[in-house]
PDB file of N, CA and C in Angstrom:
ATOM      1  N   UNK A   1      96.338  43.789 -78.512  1.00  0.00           N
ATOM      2  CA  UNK A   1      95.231  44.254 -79.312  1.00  0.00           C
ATOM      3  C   UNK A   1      94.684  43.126 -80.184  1.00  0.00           C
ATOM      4  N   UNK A   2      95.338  42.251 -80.916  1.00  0.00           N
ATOM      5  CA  UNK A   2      95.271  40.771 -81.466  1.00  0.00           C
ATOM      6  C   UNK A   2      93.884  39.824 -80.400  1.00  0.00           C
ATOM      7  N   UNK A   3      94.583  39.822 -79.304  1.00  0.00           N
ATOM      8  CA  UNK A   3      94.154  39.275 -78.843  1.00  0.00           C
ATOM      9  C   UNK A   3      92.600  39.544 -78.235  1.00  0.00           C
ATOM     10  N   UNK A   4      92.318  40.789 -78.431  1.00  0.00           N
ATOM     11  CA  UNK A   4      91.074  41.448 -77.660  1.00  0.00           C
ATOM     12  C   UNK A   4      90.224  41.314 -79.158  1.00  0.00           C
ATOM     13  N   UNK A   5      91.121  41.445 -80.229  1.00  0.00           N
ATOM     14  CA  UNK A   5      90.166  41.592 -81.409  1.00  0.00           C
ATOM     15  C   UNK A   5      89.421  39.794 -81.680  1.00  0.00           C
ATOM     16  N   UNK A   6      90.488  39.371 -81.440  1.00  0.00           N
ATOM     17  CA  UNK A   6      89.903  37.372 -81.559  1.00  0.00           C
ATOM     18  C   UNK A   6      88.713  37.187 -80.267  1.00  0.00           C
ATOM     19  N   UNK A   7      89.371  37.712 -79.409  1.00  0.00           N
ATOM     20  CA  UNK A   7      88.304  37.076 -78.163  1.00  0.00           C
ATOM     21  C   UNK A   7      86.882  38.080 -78.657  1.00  0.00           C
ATOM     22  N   UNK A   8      87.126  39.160 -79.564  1.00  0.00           N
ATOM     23  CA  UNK A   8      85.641  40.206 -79.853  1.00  0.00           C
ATOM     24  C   UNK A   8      85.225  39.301 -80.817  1.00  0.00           C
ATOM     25  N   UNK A   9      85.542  38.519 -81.790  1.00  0.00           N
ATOM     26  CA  UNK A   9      85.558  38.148 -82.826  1.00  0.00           C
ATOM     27  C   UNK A   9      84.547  36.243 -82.077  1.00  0.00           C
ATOM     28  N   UNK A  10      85.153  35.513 -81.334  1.00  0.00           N
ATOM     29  CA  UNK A  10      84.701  34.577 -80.460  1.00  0.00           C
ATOM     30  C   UNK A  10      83.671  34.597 -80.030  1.00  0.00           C
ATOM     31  N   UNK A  11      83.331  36.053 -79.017  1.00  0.00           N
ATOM     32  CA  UNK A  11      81.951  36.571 -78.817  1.00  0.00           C
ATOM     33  C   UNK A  11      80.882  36.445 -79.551  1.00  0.00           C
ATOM     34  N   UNK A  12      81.444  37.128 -80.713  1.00  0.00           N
ATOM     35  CA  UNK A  12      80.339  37.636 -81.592  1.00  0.00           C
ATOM     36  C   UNK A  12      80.068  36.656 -82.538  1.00  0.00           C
ATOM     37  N   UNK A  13      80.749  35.512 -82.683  1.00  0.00           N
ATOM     38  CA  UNK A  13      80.263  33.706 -83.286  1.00  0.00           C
ATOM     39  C   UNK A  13      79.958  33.078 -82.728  1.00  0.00           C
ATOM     40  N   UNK A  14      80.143  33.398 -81.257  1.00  0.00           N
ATOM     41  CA  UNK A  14      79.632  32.551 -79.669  1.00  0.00           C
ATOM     42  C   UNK A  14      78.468  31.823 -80.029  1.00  0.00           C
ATOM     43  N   UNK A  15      77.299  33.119 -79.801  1.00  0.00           N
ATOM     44  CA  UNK A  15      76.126  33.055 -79.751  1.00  0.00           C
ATOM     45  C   UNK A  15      75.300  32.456 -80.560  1.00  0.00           C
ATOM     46  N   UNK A  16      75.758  32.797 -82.123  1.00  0.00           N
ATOM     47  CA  UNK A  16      75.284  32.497 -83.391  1.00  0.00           C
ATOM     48  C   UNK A  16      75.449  31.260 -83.300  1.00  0.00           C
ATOM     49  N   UNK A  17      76.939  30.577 -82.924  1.00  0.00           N
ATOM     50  CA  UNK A  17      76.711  29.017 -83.125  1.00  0.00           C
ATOM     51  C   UNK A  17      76.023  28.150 -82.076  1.00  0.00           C
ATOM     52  N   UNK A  18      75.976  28.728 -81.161  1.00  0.00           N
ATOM     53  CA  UNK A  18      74.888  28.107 -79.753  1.00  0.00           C
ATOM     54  C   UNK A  18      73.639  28.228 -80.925  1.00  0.00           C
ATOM     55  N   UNK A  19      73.251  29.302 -81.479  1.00  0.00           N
ATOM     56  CA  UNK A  19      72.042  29.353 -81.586  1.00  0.00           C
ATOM     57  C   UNK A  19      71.714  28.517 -82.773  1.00  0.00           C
ATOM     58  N   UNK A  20      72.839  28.531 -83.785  1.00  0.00           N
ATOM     59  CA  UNK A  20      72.405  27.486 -84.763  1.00  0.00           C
ATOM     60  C   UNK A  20      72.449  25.542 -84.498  1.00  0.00           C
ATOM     61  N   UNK A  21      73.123  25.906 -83.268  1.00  0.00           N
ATOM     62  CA  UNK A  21      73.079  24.439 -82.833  1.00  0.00           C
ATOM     63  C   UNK A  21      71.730  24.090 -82.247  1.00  0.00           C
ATOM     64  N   UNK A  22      71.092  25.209 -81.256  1.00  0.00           N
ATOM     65  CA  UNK A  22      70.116  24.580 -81.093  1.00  0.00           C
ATOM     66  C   UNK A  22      68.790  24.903 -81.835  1.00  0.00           C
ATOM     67  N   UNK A  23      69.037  25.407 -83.254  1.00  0.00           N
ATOM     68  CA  UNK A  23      68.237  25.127 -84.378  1.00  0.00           C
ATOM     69  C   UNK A  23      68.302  23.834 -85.168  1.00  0.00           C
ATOM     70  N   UNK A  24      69.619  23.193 -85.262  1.00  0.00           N
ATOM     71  CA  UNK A  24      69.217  22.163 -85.377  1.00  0.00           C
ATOM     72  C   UNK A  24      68.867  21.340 -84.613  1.00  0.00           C
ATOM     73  N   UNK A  25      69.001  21.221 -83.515  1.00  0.00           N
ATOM     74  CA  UNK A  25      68.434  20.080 -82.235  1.00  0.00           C
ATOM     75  C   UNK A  25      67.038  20.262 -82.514  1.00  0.00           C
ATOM     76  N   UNK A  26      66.512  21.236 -82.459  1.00  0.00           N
ATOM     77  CA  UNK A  26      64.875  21.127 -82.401  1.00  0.00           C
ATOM     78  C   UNK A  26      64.395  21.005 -83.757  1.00  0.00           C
ATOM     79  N   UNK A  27      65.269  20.904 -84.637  1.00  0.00           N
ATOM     80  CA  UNK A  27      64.548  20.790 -86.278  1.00  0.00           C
ATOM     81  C   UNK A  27      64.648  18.777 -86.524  1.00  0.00           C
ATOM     82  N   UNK A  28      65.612  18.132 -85.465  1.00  0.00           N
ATOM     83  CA  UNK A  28      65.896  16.825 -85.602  1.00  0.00           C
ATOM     84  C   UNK A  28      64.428  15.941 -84.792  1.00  0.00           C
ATOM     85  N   UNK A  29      64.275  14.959 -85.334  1.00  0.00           N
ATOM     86  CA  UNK A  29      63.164  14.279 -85.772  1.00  0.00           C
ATOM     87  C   UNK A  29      62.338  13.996 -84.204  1.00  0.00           C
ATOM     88  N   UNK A  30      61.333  14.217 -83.501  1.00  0.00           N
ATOM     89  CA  UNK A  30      60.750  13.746 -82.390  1.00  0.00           C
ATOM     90  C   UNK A  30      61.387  12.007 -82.240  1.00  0.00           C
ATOM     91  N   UNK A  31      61.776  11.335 -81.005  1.00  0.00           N
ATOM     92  CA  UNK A  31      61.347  10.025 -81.105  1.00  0.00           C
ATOM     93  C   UNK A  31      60.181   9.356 -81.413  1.00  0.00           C
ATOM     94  N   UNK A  32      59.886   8.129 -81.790  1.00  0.00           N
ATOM     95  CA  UNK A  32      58.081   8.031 -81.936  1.00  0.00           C
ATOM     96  C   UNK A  32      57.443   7.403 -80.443  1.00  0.00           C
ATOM     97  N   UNK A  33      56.841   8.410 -80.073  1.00  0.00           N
ATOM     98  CA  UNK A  33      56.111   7.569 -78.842  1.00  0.00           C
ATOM     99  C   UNK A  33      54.744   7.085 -79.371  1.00  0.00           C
ATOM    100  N   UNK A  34      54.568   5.870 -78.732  1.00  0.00           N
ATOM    101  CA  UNK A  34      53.372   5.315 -78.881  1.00  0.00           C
ATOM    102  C   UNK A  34      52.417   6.172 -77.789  1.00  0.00           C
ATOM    103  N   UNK A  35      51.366   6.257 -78.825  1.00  0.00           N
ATOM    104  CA  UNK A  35      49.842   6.924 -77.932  1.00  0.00           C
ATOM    105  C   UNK A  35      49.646   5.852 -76.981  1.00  0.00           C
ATOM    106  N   UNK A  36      49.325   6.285 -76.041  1.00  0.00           N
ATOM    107  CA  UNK A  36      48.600   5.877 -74.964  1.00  0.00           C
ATOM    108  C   UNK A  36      47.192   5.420 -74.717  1.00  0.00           C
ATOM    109  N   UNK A  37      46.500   4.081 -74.822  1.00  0.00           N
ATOM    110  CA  UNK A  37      45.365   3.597 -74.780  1.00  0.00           C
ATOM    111  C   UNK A  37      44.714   4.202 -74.019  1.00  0.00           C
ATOM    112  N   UNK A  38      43.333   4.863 -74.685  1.00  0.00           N
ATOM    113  CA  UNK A  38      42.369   5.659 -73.354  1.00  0.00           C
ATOM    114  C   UNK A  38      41.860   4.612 -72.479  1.00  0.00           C
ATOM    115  N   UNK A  39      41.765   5.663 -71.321  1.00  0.00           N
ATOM    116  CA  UNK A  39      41.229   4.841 -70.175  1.00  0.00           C
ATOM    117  C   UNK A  39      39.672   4.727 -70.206  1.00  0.00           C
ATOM    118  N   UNK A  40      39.264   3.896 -69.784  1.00  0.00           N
ATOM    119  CA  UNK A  40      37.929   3.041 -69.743  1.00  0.00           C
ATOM    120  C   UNK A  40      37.170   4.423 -68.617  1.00  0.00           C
ATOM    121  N   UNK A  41      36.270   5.096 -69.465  1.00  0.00           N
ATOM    122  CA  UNK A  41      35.443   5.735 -68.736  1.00  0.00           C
ATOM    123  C   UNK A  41      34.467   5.260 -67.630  1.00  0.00           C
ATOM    124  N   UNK A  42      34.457   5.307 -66.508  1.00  0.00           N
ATOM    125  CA  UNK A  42      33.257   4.684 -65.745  1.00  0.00           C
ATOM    126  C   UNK A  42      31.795   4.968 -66.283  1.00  0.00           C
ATOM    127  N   UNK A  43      30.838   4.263 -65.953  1.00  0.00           N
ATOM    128  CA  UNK A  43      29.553   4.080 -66.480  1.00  0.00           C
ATOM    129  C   UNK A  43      29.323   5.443 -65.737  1.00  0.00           C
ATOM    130  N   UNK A  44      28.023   6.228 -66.574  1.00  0.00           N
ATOM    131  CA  UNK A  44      27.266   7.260 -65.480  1.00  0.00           C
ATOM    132  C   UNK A  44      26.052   6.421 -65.386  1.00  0.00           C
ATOM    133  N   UNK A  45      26.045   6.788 -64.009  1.00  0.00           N
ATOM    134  CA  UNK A  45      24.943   6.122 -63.639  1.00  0.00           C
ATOM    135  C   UNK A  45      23.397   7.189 -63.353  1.00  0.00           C
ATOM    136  N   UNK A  46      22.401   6.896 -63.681  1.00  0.00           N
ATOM    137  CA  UNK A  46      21.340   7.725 -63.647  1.00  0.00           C
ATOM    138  C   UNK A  46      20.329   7.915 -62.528  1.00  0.00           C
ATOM    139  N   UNK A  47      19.253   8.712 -62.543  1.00  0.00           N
ATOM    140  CA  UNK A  47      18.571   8.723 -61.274  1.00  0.00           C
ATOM    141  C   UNK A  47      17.055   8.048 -62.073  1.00  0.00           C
ATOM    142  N   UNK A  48      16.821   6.921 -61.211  1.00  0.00           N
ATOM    143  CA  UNK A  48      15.822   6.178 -61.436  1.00  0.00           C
ATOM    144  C   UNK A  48      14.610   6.763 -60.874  1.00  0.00           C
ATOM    145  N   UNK A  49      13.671   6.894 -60.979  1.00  0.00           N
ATOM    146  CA  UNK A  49      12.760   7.997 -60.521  1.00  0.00           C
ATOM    147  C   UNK A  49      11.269   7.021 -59.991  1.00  0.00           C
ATOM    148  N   UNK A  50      11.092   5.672 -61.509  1.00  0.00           N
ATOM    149  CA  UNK A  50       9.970   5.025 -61.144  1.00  0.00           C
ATOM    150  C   UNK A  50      10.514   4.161 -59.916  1.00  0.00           C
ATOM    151  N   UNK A  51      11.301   4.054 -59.286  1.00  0.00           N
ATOM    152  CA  UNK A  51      11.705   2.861 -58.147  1.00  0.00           C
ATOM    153  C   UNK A  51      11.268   4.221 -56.932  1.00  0.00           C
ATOM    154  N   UNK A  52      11.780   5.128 -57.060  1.00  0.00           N
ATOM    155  CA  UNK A  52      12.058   5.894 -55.926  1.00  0.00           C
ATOM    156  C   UNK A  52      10.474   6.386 -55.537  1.00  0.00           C
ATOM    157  N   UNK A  53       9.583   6.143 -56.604  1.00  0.00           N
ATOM    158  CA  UNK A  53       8.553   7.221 -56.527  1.00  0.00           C
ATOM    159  C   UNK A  53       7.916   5.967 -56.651  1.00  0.00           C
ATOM    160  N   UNK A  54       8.166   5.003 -56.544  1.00  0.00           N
ATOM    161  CA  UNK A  54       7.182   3.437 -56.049  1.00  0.00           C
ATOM    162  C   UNK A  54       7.054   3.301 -55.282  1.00  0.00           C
ATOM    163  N   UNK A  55       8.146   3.470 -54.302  1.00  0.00           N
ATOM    164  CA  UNK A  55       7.628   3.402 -52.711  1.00  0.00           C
ATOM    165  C   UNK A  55       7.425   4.094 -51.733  1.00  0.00           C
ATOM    166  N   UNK A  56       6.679   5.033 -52.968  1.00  0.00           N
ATOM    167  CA  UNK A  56       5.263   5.992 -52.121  1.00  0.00           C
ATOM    168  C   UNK A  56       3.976   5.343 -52.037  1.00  0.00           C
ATOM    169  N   UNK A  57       3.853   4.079 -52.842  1.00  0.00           N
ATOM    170  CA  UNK A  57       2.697   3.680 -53.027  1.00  0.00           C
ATOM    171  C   UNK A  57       2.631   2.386 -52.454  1.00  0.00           C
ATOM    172  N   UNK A  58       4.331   1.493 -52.411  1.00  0.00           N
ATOM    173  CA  UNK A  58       3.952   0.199 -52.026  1.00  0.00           C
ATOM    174  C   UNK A  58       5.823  -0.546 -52.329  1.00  0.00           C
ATOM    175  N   UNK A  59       6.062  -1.483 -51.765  1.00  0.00           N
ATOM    176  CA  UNK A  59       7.432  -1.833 -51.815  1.00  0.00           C
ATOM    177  C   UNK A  59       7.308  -2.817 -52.830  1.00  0.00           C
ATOM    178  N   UNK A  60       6.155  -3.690 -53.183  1.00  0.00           N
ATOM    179  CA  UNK A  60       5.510  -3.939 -54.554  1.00  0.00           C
ATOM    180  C   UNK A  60       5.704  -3.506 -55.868  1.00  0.00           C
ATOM    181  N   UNK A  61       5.443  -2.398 -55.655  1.00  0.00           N
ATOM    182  CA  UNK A  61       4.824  -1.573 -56.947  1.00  0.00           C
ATOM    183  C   UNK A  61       6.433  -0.935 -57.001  1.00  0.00           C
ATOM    184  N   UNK A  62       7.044  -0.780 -56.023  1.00  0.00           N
ATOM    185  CA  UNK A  62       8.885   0.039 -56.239  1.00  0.00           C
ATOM    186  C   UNK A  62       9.412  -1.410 -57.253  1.00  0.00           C
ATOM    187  N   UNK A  63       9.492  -2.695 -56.663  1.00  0.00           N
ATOM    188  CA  UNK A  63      10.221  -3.885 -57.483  1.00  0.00           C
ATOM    189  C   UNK A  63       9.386  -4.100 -58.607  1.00  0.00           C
ATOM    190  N   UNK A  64       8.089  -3.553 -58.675  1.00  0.00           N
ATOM    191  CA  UNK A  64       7.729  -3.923 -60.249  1.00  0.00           C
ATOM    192  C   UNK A  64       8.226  -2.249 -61.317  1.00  0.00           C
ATOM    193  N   UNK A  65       8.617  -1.806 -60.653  1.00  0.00           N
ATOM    194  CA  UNK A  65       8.964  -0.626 -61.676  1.00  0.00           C
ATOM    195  C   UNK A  65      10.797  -0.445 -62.051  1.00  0.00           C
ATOM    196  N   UNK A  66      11.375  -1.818 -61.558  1.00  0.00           N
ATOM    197  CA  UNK A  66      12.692  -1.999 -61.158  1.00  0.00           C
ATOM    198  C   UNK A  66      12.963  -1.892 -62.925  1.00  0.00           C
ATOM    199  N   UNK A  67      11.811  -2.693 -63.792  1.00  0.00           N
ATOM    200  CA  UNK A  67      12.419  -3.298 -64.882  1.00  0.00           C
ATOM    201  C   UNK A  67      11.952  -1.789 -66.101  1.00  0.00           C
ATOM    202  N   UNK A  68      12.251  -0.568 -65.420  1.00  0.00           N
ATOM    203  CA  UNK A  68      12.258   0.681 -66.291  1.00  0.00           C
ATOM    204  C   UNK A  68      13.814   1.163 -66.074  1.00  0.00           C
ATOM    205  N   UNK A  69      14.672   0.809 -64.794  1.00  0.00           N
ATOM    206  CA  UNK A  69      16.012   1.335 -64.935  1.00  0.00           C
ATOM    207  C   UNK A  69      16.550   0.089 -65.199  1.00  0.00           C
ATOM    208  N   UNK A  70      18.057   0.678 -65.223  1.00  0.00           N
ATOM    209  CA  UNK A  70      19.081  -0.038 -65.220  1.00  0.00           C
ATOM    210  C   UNK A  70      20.104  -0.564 -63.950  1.00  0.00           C
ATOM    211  N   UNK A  71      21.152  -1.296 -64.101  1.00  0.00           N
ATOM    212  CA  UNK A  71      21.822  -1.524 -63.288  1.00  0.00           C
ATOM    213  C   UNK A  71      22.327  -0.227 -62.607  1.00  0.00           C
ATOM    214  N   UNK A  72      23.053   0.005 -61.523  1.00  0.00           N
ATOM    215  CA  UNK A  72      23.956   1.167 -61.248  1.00  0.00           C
ATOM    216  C   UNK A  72      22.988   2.569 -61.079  1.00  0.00           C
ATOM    217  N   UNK A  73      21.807   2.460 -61.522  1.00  0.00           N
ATOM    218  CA  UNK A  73      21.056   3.340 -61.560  1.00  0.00           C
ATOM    219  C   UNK A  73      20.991   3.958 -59.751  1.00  0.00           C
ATOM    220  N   UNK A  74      21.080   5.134 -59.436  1.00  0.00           N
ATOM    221  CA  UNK A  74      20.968   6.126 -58.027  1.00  0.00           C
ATOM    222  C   UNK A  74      19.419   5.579 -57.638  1.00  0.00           C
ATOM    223  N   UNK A  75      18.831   5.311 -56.869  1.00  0.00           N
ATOM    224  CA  UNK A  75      17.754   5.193 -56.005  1.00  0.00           C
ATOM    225  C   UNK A  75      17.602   5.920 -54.600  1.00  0.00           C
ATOM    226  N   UNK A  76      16.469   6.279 -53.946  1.00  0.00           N
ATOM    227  CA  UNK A  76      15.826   6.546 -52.831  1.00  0.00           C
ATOM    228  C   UNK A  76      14.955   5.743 -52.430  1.00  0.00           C
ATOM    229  N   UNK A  77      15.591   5.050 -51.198  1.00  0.00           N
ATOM    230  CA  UNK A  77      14.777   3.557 -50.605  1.00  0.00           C
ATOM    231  C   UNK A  77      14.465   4.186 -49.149  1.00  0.00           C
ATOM    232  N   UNK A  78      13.260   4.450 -48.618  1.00  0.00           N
ATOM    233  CA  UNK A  78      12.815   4.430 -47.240  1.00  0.00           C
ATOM    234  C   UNK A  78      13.679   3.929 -46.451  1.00  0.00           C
ATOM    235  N   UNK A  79      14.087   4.342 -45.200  1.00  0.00           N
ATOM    236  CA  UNK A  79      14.993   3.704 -44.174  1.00  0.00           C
ATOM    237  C   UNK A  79      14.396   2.346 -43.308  1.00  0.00           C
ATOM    238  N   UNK A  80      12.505   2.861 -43.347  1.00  0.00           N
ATOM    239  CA  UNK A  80      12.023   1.550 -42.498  1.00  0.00           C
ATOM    240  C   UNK A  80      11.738   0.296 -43.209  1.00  0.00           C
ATOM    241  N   UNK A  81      12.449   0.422 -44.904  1.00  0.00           N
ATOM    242  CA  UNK A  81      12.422  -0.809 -45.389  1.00  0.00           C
ATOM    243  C   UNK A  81      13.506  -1.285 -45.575  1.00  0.00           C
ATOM    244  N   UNK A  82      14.502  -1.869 -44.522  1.00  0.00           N
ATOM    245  CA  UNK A  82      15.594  -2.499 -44.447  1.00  0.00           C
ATOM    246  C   UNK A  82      15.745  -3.377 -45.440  1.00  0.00           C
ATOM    247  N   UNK A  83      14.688  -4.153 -45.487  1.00  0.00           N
ATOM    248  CA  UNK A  83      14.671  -5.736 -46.642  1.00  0.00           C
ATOM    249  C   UNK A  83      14.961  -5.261 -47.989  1.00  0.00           C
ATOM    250  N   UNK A  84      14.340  -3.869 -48.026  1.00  0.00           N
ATOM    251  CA  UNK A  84      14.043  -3.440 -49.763  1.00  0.00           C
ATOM    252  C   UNK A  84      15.705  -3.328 -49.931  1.00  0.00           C
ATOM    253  N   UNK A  85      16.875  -2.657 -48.497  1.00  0.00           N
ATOM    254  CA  UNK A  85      17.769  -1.640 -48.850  1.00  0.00           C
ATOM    255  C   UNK A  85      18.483  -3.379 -49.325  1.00  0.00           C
ATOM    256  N   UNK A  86      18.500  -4.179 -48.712  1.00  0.00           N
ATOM    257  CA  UNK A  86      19.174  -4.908 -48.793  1.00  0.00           C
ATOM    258  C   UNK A  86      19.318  -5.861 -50.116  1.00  0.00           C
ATOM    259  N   UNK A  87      17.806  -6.186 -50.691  1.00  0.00           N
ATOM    260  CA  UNK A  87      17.805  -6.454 -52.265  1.00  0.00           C
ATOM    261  C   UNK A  87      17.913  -5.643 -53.315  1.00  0.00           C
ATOM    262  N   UNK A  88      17.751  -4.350 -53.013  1.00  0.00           N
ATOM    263  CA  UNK A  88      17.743  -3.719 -54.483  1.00  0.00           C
ATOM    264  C   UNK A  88      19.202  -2.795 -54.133  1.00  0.00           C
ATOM    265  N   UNK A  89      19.896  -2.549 -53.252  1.00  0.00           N
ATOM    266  CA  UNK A  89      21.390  -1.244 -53.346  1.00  0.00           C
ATOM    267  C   UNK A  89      22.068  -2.858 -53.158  1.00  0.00           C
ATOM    268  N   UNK A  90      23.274  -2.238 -54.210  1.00  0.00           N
ATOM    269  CA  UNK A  90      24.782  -2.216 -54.427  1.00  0.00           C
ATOM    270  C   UNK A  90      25.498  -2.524 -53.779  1.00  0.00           C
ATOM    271  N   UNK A  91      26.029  -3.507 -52.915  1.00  0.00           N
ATOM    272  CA  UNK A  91      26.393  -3.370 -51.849  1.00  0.00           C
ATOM    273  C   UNK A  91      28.332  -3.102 -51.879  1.00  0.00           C
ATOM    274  N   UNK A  92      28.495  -3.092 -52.909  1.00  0.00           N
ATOM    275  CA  UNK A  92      30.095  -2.698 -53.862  1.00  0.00           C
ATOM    276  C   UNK A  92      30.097  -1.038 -53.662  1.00  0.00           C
ATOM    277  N   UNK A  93      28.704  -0.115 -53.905  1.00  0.00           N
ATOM    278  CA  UNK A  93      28.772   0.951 -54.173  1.00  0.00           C
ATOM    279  C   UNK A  93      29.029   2.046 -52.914  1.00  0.00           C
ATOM    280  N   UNK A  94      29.086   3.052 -52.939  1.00  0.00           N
ATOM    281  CA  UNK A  94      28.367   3.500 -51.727  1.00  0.00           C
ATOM    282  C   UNK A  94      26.976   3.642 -51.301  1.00  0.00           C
ATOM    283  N   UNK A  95      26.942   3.793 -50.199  1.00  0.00           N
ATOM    284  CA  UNK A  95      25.343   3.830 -49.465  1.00  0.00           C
ATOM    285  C   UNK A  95      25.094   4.389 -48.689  1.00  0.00           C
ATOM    286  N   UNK A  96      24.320   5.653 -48.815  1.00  0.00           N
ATOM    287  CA  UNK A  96      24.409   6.897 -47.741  1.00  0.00           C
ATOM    288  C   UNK A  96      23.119   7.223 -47.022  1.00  0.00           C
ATOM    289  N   UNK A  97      23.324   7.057 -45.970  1.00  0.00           N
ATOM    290  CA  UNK A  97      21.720   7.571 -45.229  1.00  0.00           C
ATOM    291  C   UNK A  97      21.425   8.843 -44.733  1.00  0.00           C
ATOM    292  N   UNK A  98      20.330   9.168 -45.702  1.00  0.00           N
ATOM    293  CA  UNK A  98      19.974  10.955 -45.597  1.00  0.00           C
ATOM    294  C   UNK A  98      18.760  10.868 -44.697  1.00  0.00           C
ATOM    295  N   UNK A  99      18.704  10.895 -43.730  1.00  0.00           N
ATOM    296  CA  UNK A  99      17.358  11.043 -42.488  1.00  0.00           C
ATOM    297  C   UNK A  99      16.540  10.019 -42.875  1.00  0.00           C
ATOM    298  N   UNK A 100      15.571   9.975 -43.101  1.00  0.00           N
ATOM    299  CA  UNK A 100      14.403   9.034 -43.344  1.00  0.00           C
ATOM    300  C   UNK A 100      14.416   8.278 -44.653  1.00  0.00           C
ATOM    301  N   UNK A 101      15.645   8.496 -45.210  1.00  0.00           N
ATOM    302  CA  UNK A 101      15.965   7.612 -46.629  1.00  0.00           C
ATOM    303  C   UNK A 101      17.069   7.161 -46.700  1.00  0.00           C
ATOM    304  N   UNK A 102      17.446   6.155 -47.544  1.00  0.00           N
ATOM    305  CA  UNK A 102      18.922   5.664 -48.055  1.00  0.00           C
ATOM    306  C   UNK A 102      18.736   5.898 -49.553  1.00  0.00           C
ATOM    307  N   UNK A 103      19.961   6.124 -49.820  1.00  0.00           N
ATOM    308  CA  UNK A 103      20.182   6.680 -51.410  1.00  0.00           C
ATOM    309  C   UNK A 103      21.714   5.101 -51.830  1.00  0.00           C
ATOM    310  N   UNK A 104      21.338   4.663 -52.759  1.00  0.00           N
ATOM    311  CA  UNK A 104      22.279   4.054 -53.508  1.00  0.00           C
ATOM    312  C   UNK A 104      21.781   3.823 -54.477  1.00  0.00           C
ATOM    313  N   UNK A 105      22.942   2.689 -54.995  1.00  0.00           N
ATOM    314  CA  UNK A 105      23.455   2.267 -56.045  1.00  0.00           C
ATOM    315  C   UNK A 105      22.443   0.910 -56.633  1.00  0.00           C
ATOM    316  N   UNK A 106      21.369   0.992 -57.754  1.00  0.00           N
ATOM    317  CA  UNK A 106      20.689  -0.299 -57.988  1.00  0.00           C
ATOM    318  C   UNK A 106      21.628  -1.774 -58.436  1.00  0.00           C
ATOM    319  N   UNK A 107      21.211  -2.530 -57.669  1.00  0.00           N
ATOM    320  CA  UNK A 107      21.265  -4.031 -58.052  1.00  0.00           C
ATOM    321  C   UNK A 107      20.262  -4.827 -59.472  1.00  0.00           C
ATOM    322  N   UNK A 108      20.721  -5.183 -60.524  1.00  0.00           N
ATOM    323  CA  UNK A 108      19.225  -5.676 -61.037  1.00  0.00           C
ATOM    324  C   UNK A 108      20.180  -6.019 -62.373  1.00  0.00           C
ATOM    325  N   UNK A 109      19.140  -7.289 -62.259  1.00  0.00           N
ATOM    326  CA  UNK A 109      18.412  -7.794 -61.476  1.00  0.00           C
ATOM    327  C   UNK A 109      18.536  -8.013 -60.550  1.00  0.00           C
ATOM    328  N   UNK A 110      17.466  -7.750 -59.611  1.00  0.00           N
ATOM    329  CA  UNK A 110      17.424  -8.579 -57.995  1.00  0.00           C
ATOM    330  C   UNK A 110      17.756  -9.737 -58.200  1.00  0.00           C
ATOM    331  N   UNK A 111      18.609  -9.761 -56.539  1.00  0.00           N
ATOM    332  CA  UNK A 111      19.770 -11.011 -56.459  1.00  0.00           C
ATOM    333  C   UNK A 111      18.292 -11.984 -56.073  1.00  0.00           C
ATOM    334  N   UNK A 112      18.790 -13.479 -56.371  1.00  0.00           N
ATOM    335  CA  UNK A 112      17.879 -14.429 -56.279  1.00  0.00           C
ATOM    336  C   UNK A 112      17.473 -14.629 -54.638  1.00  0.00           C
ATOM    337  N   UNK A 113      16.697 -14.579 -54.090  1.00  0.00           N
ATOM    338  CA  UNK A 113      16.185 -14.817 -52.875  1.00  0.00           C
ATOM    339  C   UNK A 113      16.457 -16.429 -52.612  1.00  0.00           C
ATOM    340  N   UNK A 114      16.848 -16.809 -51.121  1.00  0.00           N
ATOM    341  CA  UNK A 114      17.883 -18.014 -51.122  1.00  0.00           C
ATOM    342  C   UNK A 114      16.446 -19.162 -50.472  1.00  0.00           C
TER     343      UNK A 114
END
């Protein structure tokens, strides 16, 4: 009977000291981690509208409207102007051909003609 009363007695401090042990574990101090340097957001790049809507009028008038966007800027270049795709898209970026157009990535300034 001793013995059933200690092992009832064991039980019933069992728990309590598990539980105050792991009250203190989680009350003891975090390690310090160092934050983590944010990562370098990529540029967004925009949809240039005076290039795309220049060469409705002239492949001219698309490279004089070059100097309203920016670099990286999205374009729509005619497919039968190979020369244009080749000075003004990205050639790092992607370059996708949608039927009668190519869509990329602006260069610009235009690379120097050799």
């Amino acid at each position: 009977m001793r013995k059933a009363l200690l092992l009832l007695a064991a039980f019933s401090l069992g728990p309590s000291s598990f539980q105050a042990q792991a009250q203190a574990q989680a009350q003891e101090q975090a390690p310090n981690l160092q934050p983590k340097p944010p990562r370098a957001v990529p540029a967004v790049s925009n949809y240039c509208l005076p290039v795309s809507a220049g060469f409705l009028e002239s492949e001219a008038k698309a490279s004089d409207e070059m100097k309203k966007c920016s670099r990286g800027d999205t374009i729509v270049i005619p497919a039968r102007t190979p020369g244009a795709v080749a000075r003004m898209c990205d050639f790092t970026k992607t370059i996708v051909a949608l039927g009668e157009n190519v869509v990329c990535a602006m260069v610009f300034p235009e690379r120097a003609s050799r």
